[in-house]
PDB file of N, CA and C in Angstrom:
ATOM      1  N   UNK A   1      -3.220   1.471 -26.318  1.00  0.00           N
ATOM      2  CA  UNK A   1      -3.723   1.386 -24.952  1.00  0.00           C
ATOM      3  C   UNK A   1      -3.304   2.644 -24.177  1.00  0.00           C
ATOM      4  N   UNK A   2      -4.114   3.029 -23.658  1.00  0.00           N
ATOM      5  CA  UNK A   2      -3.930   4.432 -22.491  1.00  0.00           C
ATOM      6  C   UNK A   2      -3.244   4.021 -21.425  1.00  0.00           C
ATOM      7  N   UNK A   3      -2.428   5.118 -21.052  1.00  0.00           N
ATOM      8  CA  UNK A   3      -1.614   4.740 -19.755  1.00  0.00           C
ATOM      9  C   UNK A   3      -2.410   4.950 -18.346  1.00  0.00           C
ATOM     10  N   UNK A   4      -2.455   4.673 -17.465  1.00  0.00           N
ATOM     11  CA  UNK A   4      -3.046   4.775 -16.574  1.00  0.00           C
ATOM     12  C   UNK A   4      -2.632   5.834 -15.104  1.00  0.00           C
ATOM     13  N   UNK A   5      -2.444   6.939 -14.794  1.00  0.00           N
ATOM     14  CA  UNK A   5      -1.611   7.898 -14.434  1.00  0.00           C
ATOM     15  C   UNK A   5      -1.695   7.477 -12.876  1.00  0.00           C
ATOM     16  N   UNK A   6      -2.396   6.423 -12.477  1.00  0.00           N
ATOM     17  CA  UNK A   6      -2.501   6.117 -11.134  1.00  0.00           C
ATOM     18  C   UNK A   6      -1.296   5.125 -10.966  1.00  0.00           C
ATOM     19  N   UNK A   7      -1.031   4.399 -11.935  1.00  0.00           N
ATOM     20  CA  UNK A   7      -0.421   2.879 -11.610  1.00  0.00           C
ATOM     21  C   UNK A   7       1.156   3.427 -12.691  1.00  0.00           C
ATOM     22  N   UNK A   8       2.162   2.317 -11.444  1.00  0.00           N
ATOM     23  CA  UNK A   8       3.714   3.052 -11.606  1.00  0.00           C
ATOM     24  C   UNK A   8       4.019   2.396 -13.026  1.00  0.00           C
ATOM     25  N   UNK A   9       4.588   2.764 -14.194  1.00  0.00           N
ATOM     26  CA  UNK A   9       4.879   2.629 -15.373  1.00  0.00           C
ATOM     27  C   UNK A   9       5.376   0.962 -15.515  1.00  0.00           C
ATOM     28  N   UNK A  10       4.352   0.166 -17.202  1.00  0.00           N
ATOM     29  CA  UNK A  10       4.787  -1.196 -17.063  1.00  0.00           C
ATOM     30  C   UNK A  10       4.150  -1.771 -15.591  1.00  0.00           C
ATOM     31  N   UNK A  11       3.703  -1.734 -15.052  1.00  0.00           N
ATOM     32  CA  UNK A  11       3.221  -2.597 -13.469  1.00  0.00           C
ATOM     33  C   UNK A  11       1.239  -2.291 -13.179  1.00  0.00           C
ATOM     34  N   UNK A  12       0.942  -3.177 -12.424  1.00  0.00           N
ATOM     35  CA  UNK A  12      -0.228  -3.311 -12.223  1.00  0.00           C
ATOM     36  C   UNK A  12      -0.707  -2.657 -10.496  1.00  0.00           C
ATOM     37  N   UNK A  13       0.431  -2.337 -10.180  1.00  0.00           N
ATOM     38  CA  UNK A  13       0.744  -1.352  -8.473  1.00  0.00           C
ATOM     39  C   UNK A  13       0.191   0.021  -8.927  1.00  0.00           C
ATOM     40  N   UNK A  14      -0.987   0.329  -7.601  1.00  0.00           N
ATOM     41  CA  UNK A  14      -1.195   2.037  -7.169  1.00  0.00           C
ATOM     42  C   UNK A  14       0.440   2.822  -7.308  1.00  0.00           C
ATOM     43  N   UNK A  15       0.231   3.642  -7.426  1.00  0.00           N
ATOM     44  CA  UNK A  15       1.273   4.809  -6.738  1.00  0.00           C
ATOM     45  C   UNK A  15       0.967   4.435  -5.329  1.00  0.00           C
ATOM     46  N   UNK A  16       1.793   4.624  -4.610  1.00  0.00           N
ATOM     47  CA  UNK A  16       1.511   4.658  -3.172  1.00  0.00           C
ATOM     48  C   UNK A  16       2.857   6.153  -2.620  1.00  0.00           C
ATOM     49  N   UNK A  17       2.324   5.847  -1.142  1.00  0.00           N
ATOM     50  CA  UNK A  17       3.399   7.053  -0.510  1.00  0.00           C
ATOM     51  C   UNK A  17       5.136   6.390  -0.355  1.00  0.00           C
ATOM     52  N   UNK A  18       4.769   4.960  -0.015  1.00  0.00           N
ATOM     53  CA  UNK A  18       5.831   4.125   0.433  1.00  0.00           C
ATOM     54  C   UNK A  18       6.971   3.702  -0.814  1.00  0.00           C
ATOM     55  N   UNK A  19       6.593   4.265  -2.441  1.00  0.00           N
ATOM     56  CA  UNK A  19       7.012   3.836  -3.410  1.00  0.00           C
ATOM     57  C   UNK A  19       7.357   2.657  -3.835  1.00  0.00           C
ATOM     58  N   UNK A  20       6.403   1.621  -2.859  1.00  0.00           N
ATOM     59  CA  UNK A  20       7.013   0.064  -3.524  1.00  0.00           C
ATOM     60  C   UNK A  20       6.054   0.230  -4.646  1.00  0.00           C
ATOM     61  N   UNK A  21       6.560  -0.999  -5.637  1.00  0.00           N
ATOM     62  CA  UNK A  21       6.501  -0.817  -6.571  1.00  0.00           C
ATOM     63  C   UNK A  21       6.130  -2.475  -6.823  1.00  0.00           C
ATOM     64  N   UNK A  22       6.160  -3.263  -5.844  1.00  0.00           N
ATOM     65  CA  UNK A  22       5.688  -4.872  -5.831  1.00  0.00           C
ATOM     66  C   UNK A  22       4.592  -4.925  -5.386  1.00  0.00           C
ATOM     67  N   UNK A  23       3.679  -5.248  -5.720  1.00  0.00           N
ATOM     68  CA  UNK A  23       2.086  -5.956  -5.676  1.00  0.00           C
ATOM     69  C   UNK A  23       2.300  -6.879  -4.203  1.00  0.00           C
ATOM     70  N   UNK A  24       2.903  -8.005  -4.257  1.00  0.00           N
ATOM     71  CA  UNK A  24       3.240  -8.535  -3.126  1.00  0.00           C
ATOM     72  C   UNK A  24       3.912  -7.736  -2.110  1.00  0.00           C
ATOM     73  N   UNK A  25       4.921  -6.912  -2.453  1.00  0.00           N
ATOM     74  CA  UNK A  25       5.697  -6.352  -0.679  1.00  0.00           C
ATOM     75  C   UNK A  25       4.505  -5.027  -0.510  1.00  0.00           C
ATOM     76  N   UNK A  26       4.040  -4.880  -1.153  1.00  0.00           N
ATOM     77  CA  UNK A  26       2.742  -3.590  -0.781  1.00  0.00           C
ATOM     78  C   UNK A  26       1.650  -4.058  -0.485  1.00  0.00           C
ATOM     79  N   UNK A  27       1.099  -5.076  -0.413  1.00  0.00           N
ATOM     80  CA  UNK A  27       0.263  -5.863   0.339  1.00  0.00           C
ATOM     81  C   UNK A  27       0.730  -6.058   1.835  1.00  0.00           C
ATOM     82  N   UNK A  28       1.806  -6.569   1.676  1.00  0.00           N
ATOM     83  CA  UNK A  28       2.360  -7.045   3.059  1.00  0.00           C
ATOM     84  C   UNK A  28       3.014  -5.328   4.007  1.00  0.00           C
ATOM     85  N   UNK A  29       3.268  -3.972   3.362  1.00  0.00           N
ATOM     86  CA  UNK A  29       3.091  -3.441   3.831  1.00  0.00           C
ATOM     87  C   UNK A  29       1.833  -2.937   4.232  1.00  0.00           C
ATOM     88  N   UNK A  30       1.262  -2.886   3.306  1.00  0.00           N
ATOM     89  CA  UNK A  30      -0.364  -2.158   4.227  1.00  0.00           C
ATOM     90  C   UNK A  30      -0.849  -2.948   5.083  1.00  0.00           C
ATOM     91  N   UNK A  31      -0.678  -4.477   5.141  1.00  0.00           N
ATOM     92  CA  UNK A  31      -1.200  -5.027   6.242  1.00  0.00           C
ATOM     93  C   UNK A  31      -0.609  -4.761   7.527  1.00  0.00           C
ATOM     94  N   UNK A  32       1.011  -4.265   7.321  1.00  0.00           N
ATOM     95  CA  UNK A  32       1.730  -4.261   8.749  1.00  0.00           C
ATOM     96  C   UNK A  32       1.543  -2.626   9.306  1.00  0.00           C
ATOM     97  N   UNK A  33       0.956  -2.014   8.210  1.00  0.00           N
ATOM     98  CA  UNK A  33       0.012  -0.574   8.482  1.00  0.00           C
ATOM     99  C   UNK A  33      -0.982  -0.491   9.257  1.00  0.00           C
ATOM    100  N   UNK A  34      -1.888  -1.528   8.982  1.00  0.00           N
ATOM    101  CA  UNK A  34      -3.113  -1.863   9.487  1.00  0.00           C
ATOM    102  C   UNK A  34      -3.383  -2.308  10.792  1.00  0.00           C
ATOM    103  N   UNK A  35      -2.251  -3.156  10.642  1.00  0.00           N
ATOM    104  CA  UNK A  35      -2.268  -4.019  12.491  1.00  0.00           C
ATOM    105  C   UNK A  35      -1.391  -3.059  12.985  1.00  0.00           C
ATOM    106  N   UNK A  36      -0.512  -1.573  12.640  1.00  0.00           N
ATOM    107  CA  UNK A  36      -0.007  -0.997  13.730  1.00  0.00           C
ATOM    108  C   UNK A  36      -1.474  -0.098  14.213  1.00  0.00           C
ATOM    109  N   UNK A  37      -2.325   0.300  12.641  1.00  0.00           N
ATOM    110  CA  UNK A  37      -3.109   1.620  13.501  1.00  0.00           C
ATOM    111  C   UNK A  37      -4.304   0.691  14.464  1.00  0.00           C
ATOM    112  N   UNK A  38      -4.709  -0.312  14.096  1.00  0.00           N
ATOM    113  CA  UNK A  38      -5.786  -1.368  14.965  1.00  0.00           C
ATOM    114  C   UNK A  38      -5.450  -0.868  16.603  1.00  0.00           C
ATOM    115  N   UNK A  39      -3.735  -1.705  16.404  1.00  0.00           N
ATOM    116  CA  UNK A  39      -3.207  -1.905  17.962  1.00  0.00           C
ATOM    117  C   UNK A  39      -3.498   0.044  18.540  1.00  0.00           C
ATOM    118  N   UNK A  40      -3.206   1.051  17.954  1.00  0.00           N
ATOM    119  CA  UNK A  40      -2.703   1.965  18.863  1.00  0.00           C
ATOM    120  C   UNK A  40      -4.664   2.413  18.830  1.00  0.00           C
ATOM    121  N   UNK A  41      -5.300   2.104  17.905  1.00  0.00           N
ATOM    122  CA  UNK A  41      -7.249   2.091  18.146  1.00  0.00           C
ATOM    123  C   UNK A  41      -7.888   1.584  19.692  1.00  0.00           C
ATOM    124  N   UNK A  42      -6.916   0.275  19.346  1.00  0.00           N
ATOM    125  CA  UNK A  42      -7.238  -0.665  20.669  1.00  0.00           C
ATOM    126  C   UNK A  42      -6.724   0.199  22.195  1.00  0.00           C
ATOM    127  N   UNK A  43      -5.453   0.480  22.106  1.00  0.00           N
ATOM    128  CA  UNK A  43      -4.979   1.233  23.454  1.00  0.00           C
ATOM    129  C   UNK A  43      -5.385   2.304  23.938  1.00  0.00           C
ATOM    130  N   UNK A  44      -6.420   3.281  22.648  1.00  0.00           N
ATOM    131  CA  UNK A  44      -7.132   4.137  23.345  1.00  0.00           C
ATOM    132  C   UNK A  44      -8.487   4.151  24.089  1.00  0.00           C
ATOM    133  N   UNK A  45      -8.606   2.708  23.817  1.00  0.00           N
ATOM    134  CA  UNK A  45     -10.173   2.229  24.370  1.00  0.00           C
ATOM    135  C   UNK A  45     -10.211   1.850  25.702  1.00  0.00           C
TER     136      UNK A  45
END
């Protein structure tokens, strides 16, 4: 099987910038990513 040079060694996780490395706590970070850039979208309107 080929390794996959996107996803962190043994795991089914992107590379990301944040280096988690959990499927679950990197979900729950990008969501708390998401609702910060929304909110500061919203305050420029």
């Amino acid at each position: 099987m080929m390794k996959d040079p996107y996803l962190y060694p043994n795991s089914d996780v992107l590379k990301n910038l944040t280096g988690v490395r959990d499927s679950e706590e990197l979900k729950n970070v990008e969501a708390d990513y998401t609702l910060l850039r929304l909110s500061e979208i919203a305050e420029d309107e």
